[in-house]
C-alpha atoms as a PDB file:
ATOM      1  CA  UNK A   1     -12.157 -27.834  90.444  1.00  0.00           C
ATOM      2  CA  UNK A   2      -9.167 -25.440  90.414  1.00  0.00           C
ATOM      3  CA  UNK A   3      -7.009 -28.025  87.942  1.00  0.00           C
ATOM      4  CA  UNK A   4     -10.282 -28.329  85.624  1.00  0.00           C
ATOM      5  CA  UNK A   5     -10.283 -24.716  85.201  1.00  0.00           C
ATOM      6  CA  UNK A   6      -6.207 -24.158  84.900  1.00  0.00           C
ATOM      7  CA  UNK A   7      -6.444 -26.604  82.277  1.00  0.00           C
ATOM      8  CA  UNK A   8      -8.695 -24.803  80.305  1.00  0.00           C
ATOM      9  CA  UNK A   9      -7.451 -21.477  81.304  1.00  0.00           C
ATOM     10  CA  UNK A  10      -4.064 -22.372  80.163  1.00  0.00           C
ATOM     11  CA  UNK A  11      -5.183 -23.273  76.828  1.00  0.00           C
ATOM     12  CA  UNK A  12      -5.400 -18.819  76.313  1.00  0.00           C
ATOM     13  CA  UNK A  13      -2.441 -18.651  78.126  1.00  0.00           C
ATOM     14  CA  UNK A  14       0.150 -19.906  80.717  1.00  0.00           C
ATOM     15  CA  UNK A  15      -2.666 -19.732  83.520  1.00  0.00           C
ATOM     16  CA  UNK A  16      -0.394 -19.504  85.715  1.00  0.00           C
ATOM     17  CA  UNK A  17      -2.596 -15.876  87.247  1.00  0.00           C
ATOM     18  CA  UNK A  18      -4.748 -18.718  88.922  1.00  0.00           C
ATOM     19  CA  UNK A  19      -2.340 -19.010  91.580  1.00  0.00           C
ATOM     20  CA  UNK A  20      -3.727 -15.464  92.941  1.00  0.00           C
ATOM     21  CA  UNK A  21      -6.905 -16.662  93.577  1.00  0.00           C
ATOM     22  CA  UNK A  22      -9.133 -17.023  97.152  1.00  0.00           C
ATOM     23  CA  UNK A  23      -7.796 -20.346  98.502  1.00  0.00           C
ATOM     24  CA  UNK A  24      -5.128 -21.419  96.660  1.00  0.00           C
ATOM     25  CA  UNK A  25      -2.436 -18.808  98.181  1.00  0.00           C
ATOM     26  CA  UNK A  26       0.363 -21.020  99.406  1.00  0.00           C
ATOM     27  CA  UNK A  27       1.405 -19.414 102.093  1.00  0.00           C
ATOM     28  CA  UNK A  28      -2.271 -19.204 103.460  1.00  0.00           C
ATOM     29  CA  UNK A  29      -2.847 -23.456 103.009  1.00  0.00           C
ATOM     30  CA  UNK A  30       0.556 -23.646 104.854  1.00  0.00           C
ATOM     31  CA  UNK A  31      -0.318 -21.004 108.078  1.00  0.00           C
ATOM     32  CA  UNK A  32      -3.335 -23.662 108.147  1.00  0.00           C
ATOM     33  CA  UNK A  33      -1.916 -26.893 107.693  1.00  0.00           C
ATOM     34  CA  UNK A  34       0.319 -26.038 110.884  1.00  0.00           C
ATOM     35  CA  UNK A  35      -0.640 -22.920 112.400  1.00  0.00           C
ATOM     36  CA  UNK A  36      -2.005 -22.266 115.907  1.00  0.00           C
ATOM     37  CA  UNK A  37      -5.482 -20.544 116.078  1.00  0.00           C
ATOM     38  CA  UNK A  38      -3.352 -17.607 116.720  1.00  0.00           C
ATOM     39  CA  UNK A  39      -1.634 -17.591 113.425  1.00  0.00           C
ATOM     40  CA  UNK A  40      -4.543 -18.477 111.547  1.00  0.00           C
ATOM     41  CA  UNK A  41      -6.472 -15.536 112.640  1.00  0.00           C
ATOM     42  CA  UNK A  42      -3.301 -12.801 112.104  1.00  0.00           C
ATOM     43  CA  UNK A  43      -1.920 -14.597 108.638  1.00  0.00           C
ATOM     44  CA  UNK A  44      -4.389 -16.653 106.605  1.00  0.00           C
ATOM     45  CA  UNK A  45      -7.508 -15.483 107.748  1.00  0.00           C
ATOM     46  CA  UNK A  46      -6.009 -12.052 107.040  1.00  0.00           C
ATOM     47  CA  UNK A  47      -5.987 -12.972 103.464  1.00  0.00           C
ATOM     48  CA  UNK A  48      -9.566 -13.489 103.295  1.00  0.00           C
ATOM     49  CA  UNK A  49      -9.955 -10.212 104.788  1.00  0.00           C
ATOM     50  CA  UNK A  50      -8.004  -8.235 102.533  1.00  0.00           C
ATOM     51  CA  UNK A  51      -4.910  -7.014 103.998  1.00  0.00           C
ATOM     52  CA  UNK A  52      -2.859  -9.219 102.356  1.00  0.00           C
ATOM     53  CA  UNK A  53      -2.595 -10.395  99.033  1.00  0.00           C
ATOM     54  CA  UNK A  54       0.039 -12.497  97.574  1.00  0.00           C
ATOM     55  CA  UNK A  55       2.189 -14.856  99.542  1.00  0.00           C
ATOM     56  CA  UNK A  56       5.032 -17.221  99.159  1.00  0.00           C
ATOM     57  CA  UNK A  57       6.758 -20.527 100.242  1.00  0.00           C
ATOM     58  CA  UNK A  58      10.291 -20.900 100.298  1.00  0.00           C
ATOM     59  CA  UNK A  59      12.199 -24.118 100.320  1.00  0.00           C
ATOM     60  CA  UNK A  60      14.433 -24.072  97.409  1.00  0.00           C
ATOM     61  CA  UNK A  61      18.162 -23.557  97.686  1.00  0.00           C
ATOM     62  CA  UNK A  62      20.342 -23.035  95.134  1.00  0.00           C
ATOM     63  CA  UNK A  63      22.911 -25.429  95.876  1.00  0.00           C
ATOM     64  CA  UNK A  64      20.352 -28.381  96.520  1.00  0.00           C
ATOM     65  CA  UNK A  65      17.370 -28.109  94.534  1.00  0.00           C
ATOM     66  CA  UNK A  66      14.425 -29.604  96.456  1.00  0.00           C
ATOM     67  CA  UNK A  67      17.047 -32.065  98.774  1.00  0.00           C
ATOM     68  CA  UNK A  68      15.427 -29.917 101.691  1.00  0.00           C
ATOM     69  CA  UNK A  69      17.389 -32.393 104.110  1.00  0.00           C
ATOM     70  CA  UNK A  70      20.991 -30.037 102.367  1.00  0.00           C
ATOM     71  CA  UNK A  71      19.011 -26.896 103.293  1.00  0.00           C
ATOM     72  CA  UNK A  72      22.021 -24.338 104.609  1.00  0.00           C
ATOM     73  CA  UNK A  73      19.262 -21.145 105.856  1.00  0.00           C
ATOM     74  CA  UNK A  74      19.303 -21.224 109.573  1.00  0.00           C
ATOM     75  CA  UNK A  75      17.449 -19.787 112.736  1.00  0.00           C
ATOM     76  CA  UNK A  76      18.807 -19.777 115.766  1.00  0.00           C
ATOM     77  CA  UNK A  77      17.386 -19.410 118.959  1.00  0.00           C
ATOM     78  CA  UNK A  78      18.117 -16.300 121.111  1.00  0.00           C
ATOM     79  CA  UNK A  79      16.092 -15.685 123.978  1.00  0.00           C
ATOM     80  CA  UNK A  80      12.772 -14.810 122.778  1.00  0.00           C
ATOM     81  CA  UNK A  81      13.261 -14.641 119.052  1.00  0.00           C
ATOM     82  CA  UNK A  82      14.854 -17.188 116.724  1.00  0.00           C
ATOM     83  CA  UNK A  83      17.604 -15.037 113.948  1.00  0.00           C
ATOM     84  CA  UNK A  84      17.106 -15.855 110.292  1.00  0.00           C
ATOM     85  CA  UNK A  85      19.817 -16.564 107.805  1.00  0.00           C
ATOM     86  CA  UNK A  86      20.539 -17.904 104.559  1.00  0.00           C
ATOM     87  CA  UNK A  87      19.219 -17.522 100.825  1.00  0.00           C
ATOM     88  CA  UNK A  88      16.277 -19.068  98.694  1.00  0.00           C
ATOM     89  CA  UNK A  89      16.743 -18.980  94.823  1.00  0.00           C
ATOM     90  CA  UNK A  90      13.616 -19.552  92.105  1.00  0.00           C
ATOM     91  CA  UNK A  91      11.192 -18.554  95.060  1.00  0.00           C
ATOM     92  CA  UNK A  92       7.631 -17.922  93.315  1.00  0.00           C
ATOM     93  CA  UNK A  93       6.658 -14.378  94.090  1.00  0.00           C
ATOM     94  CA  UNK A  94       9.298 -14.061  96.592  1.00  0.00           C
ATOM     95  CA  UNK A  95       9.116 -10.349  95.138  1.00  0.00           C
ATOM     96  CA  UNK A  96       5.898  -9.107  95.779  1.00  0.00           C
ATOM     97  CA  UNK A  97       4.811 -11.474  98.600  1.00  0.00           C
ATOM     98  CA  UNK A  98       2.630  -9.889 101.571  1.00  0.00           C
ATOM     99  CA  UNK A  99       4.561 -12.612 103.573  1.00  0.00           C
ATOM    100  CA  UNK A 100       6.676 -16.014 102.885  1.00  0.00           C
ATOM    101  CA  UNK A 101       6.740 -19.427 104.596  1.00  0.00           C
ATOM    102  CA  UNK A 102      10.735 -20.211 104.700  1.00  0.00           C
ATOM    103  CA  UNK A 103      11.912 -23.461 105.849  1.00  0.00           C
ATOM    104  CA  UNK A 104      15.066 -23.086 108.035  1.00  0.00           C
ATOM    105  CA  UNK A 105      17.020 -25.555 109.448  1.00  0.00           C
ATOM    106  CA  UNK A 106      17.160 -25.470 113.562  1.00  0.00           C
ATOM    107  CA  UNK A 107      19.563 -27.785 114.205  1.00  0.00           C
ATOM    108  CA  UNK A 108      22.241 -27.755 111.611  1.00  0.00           C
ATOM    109  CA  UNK A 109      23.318 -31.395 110.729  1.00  0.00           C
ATOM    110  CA  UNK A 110      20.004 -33.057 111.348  1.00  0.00           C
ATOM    111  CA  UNK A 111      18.467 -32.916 108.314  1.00  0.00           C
ATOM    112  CA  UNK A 112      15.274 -32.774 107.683  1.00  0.00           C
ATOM    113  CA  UNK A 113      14.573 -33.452 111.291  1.00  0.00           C
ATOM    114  CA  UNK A 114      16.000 -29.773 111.994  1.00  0.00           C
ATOM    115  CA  UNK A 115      14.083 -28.074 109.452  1.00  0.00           C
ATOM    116  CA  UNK A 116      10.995 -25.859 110.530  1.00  0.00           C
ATOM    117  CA  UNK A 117       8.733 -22.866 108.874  1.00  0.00           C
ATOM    118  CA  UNK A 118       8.589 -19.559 109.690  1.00  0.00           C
ATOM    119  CA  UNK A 119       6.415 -16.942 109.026  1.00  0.00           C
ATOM    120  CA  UNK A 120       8.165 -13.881 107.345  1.00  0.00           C
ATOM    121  CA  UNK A 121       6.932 -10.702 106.586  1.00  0.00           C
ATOM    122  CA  UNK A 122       7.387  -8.468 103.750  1.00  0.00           C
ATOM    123  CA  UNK A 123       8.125  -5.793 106.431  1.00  0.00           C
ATOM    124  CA  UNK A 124      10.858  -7.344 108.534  1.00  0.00           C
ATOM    125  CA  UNK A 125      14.051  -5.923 108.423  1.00  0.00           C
ATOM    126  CA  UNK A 126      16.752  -8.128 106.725  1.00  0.00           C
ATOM    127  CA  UNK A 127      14.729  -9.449 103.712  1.00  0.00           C
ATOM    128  CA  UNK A 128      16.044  -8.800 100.791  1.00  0.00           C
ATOM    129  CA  UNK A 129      15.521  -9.345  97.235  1.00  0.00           C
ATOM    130  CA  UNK A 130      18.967  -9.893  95.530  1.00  0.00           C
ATOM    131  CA  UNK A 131      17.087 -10.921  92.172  1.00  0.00           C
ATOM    132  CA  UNK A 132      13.836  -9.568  91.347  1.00  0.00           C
ATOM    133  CA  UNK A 133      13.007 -11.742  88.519  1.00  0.00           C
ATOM    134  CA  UNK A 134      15.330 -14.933  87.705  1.00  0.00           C
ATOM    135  CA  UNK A 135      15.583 -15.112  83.792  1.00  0.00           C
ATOM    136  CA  UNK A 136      14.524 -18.994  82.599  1.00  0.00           C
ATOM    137  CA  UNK A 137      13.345 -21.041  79.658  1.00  0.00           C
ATOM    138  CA  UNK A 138       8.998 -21.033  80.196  1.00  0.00           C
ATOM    139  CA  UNK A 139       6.424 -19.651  82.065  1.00  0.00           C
ATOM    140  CA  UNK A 140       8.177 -16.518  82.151  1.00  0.00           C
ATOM    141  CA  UNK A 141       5.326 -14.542  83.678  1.00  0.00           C
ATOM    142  CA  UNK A 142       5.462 -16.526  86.610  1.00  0.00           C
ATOM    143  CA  UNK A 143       8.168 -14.551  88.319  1.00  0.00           C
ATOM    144  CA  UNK A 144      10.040 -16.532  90.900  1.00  0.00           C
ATOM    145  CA  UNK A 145      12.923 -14.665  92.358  1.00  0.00           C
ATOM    146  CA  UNK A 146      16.180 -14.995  94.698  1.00  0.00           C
ATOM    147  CA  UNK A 147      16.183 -13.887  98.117  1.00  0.00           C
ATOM    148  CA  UNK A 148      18.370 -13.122 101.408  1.00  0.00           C
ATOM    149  CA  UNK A 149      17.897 -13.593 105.200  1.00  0.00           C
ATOM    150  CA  UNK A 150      20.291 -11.439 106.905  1.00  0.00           C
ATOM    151  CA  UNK A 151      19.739 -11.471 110.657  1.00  0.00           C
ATOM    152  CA  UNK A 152      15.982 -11.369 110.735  1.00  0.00           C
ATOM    153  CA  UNK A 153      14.884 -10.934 114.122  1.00  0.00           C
ATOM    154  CA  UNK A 154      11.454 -13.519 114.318  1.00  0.00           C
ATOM    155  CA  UNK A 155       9.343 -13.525 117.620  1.00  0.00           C
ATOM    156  CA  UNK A 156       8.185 -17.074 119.072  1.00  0.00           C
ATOM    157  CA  UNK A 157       4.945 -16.766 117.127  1.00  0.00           C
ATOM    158  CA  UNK A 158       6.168 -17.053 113.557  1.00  0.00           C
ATOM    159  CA  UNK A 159       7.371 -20.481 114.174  1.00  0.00           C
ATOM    160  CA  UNK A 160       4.303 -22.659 112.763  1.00  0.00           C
ATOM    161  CA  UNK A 161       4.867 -25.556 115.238  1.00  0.00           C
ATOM    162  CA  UNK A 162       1.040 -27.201 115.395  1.00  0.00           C
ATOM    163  CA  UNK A 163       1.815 -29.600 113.093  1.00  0.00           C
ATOM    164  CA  UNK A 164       4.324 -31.888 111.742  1.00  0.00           C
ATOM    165  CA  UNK A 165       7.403 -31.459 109.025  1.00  0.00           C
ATOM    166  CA  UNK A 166       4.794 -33.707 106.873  1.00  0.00           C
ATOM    167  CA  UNK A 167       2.102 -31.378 107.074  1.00  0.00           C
ATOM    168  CA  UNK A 168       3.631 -28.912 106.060  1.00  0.00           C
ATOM    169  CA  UNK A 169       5.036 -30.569 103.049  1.00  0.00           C
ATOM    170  CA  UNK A 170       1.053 -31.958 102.483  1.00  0.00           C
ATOM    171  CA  UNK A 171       0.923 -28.369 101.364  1.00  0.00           C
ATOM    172  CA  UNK A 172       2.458 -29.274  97.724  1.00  0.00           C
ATOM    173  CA  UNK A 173      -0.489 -31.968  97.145  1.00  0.00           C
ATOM    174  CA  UNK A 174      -2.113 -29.127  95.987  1.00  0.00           C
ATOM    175  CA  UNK A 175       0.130 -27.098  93.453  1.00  0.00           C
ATOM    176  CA  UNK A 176       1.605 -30.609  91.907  1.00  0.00           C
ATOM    177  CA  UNK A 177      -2.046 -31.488  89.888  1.00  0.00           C
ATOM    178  CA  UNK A 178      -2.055 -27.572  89.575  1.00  0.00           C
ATOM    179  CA  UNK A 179       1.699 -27.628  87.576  1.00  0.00           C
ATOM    180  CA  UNK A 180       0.157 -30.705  85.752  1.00  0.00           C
ATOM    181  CA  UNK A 181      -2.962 -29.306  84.660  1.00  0.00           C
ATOM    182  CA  UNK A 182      -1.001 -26.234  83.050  1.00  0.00           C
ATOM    183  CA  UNK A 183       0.878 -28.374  81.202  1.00  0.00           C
ATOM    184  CA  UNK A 184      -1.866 -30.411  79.661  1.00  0.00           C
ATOM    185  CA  UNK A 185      -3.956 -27.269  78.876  1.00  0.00           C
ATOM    186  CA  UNK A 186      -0.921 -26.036  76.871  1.00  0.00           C
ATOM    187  CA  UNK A 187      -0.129 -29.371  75.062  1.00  0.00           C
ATOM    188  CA  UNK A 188      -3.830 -29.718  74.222  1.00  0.00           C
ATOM    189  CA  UNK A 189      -3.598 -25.400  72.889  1.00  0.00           C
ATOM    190  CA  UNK A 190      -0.205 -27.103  70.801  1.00  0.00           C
ATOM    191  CA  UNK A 191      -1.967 -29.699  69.292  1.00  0.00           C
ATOM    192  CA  UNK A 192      -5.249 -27.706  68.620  1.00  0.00           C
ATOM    193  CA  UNK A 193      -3.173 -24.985  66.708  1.00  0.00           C
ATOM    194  CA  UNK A 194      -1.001 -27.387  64.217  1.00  0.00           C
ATOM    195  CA  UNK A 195      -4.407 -29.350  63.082  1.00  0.00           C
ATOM    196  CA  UNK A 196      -5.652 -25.910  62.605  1.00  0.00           C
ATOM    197  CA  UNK A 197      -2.529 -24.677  60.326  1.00  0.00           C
ATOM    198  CA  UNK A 198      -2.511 -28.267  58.531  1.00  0.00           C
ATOM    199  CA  UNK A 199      -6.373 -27.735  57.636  1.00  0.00           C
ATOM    200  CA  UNK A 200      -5.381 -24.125  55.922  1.00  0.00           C
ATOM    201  CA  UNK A 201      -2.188 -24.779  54.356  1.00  0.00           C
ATOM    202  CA  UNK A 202      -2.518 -27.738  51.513  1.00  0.00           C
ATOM    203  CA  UNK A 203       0.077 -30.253  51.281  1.00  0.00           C
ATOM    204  CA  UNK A 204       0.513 -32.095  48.561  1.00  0.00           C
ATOM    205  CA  UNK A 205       0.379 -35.236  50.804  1.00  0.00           C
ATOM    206  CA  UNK A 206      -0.832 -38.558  49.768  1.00  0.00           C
ATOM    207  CA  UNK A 207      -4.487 -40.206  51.826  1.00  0.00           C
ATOM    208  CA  UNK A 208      -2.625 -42.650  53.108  1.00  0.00           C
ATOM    209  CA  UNK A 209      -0.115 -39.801  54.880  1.00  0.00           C
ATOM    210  CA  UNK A 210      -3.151 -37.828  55.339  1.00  0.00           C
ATOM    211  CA  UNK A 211      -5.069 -40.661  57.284  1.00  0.00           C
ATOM    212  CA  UNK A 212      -1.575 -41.491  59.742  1.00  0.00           C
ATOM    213  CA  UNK A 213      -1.787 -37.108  60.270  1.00  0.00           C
ATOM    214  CA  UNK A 214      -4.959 -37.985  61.645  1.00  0.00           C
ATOM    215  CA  UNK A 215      -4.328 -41.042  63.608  1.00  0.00           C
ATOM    216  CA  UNK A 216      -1.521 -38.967  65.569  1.00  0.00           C
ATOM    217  CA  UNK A 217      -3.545 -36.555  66.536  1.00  0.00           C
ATOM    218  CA  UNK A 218      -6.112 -38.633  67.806  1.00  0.00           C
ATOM    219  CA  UNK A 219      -3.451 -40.445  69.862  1.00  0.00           C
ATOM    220  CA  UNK A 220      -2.361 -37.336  71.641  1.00  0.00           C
ATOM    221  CA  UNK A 221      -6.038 -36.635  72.277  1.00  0.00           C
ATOM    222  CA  UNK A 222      -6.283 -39.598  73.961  1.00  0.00           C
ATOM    223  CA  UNK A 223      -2.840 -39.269  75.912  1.00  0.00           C
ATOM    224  CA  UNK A 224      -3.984 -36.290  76.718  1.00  0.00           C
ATOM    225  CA  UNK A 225      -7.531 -37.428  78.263  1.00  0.00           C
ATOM    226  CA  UNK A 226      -5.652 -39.915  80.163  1.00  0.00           C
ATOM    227  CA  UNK A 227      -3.226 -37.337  81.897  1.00  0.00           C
ATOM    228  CA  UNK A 228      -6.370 -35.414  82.600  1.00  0.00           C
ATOM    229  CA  UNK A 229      -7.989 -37.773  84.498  1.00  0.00           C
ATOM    230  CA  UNK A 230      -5.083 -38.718  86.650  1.00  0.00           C
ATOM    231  CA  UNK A 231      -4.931 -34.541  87.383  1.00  0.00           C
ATOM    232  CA  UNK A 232      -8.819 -34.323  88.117  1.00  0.00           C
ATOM    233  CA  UNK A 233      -8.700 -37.438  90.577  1.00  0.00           C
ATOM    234  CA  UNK A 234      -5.835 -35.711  92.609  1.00  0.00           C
ATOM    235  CA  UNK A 235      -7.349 -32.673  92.617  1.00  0.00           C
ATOM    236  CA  UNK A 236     -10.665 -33.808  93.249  1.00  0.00           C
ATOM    237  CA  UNK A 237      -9.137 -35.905  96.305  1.00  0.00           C
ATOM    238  CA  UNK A 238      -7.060 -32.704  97.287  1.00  0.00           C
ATOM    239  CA  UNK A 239     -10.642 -30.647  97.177  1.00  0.00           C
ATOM    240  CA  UNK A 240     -12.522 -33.569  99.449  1.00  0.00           C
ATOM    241  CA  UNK A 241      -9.810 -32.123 102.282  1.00  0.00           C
ATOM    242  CA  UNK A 242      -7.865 -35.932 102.008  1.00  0.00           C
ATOM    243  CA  UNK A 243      -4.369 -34.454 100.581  1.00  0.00           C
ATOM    244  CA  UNK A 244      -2.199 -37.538  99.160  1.00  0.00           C
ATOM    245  CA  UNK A 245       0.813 -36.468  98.655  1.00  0.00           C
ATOM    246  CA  UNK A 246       1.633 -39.811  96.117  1.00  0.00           C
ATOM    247  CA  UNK A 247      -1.423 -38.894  94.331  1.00  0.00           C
ATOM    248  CA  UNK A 248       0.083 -36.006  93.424  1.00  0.00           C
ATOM    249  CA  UNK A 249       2.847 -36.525  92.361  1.00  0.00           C
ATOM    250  CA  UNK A 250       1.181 -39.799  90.179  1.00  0.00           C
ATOM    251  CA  UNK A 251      -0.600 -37.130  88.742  1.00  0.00           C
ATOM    252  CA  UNK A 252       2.755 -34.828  88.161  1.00  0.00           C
ATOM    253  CA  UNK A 253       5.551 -37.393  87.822  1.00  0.00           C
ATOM    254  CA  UNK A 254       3.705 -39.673  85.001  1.00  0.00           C
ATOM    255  CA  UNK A 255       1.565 -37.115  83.439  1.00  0.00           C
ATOM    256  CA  UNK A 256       4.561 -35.042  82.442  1.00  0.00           C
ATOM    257  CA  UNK A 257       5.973 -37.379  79.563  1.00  0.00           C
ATOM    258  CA  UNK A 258       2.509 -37.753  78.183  1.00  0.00           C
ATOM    259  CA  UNK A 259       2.367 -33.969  78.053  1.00  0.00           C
ATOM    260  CA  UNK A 260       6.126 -33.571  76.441  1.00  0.00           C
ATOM    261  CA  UNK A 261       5.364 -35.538  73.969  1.00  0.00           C
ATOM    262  CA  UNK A 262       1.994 -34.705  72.788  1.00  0.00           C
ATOM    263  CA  UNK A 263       4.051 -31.473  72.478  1.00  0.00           C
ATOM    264  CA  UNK A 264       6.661 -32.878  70.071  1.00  0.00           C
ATOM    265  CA  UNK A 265       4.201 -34.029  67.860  1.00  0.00           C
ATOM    266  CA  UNK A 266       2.245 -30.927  67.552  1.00  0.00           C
ATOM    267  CA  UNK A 267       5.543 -29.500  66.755  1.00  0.00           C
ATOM    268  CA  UNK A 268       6.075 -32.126  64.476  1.00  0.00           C
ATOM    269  CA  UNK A 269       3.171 -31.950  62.641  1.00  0.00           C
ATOM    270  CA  UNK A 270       3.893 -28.268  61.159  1.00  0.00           C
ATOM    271  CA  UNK A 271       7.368 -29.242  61.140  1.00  0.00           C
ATOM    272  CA  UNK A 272       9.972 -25.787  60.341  1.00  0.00           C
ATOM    273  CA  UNK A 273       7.112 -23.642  60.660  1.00  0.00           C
ATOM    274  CA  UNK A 274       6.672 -24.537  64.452  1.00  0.00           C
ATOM    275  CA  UNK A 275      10.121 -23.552  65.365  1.00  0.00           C
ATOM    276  CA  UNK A 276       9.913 -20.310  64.129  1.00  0.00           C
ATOM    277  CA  UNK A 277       9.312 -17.094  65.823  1.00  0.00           C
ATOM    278  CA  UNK A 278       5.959 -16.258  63.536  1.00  0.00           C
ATOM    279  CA  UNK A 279       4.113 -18.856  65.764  1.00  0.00           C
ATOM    280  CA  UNK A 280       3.623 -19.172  69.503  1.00  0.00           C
ATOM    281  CA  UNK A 281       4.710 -23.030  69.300  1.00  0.00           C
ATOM    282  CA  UNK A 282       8.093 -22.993  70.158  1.00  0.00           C
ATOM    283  CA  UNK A 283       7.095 -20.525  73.075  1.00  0.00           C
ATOM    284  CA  UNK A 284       4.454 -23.026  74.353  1.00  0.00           C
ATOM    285  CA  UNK A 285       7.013 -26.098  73.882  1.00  0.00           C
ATOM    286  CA  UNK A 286       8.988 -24.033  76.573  1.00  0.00           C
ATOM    287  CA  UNK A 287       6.296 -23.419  78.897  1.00  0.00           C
ATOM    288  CA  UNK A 288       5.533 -27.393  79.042  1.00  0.00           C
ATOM    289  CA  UNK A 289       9.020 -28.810  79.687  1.00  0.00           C
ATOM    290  CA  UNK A 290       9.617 -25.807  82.246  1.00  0.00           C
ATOM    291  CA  UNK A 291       6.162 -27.313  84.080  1.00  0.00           C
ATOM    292  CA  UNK A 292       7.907 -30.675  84.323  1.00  0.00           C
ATOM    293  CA  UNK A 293      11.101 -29.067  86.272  1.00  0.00           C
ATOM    294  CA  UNK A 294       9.254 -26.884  88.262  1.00  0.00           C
ATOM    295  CA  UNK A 295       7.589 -28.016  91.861  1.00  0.00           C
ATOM    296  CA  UNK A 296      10.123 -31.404  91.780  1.00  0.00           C
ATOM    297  CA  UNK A 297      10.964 -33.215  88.712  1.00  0.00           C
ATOM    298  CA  UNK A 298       9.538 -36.312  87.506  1.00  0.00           C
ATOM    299  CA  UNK A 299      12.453 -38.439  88.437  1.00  0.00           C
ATOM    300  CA  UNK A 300      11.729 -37.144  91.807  1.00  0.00           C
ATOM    301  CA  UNK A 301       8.252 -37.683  91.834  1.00  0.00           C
ATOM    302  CA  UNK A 302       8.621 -41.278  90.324  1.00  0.00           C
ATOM    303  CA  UNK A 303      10.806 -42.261  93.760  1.00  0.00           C
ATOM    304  CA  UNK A 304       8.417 -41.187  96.301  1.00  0.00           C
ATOM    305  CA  UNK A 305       5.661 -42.976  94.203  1.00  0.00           C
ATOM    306  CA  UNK A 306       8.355 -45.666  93.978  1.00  0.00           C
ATOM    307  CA  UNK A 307       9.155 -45.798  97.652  1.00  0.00           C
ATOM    308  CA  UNK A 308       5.321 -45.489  98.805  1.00  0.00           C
ATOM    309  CA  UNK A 309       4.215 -48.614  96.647  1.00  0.00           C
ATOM    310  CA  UNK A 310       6.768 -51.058  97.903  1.00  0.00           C
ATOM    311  CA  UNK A 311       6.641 -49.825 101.649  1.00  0.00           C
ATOM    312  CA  UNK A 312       9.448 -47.423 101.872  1.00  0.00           C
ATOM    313  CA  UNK A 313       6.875 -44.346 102.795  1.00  0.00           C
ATOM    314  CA  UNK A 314       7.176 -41.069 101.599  1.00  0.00           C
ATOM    315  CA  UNK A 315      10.340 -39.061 102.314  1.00  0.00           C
END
């Protein structure tokens, strides 16, 4: 339901505003995807009750990307409490977050066999925001944001530790069809608003060019159907509580070229006029290659689909 209505939403604008809504707070999916009835209570069912709002998870380190087995923010165990430190870079409302899901590695060396989440509030000392809002190419109303760990003093109970490493990564089988479905909505807004501009400025085109203009279009319709429904069957999977993680990134990975290029030919279509700054195409192209990039890129998405299909699992 929630990638039916980005897509349409995101045909007025970037939809990206969705994320805010009951149910589809990141942080909140993660506290229950691994947290103890404890947690769930204090952090995600306080969402529901108002006295928090936004949240945040943060895996992404500058120096690796998403290789979250290269991740260099640590906690440490002393006594009672486990000390944060490290950085996150392009964090999704890292800025304004009520609280933020960081994966931190526990036993330096291991991998992703190290790596746990903790809970982190907006309160605790030694969070800090080095970069309120990271400058990029699209989507720029989605601010996403680079952050520091300095000593952070976390009690036993923000470790979320009732589930495994897998669970919590489960988590993203939900925001991949999301990305997806923001870029198709914009594509299809792309393609919607050349036809438009063809149909009120004459050219003095022959039928027969006329006729192919139409044929293209239709195309990317179709492309763009097809995309859709591989979005709406992850999603729909994702909604039925059965998250597949290679679903979604089917639906991400292979749905993202379709998308690209359904935005070229819009682009194409009203050829100089869609690279200039009187229309909001060039803008829009932005937003949809940014989508790809964001949340894992294809390539990456392509491997674990890759590796699942001829028995090498999901890593």
């Amino acid at each position: 339901m929630l990638g039916l209505l980005v897509t349409e939403a995101a045909q007025a604008g970037d939809g990206w505003g969705l994320q805010t809504l009951p149910g589809n707070n990141m942080g909140e999916i993660a506290v229950r995807a691994m947290g103890s009835p404890e947690q769930i209570d204090k952090w995600a069912d306080g969402i529901r009750r108002g006295e928090f709002q936004k949240t945040a998870i943060a895996m992404t380190e500058k120096h690796c990307g998403l290789d979250l087995s290269q991740i260099k923010t640590t906690a440490v165990k002393k006594g009672d409490h486990w000390v944060l430190n490290g950085s996150k870079h392009w964090i999704s409302h890292a800025a304004t977050a009520d609280f933020l899901i960081v994966l931190a590695q526990t036993q330096p060396g291991s991998g992703m066999a190290g790596a746990r989440p903790f809970i982190v509030s907006r309160k605790d000392e030694g969070l800090i925001v080095t970069i309120e809002r990271l400058e990029k190419m699209g989507t720029r109303n989605l601010s996403q944001a680079a952050i520091e760990f300095r000593d952070i003093m976390l009690p036993e109970d923000r470790l979320l530790d009732s589930g495994t490493l897998m669970d919590f990564l489960t988590v993203l089988a939900g925001t991949r069809p999301f990305c997806a479905a923001t870029a198709i909505g914009t594509a299809s807004t792309m393609l919607n608003y050349s036809e438009k501009w063809l149909n009120e400025h004459d050219r003095p085109w022959s039928l027969r060019r006329r006729e192919r203009v139409k044929e293209v279009v239709e195309e990317a319709r179709g492309a763009l159907d097809k995309a859709r429904r591989m979005v709406l069957r992850a999603g729909w999977v994702h909604d039925q509580g059965r998250a597949d993680n290679v679903l979604s990134q089917k639906a991400k990975g292979y749905s993202a070229p379709i998308t690209q290029g359904v935005a070229l030919k819009a682009m194409q279509l009203m050829g100089p006029e869609a690279w200039s700054k009187d229309h909001l195409m060039e803008k829009w192209y932005r937003d949809v290659k940014f989508v790809d990039l964001v949340d894992g890129t294809r390539n990456l998405h392509r491997l674990t689909v890759a590796r699942a299909e001829f028995g090498g699992g999901v890593r």
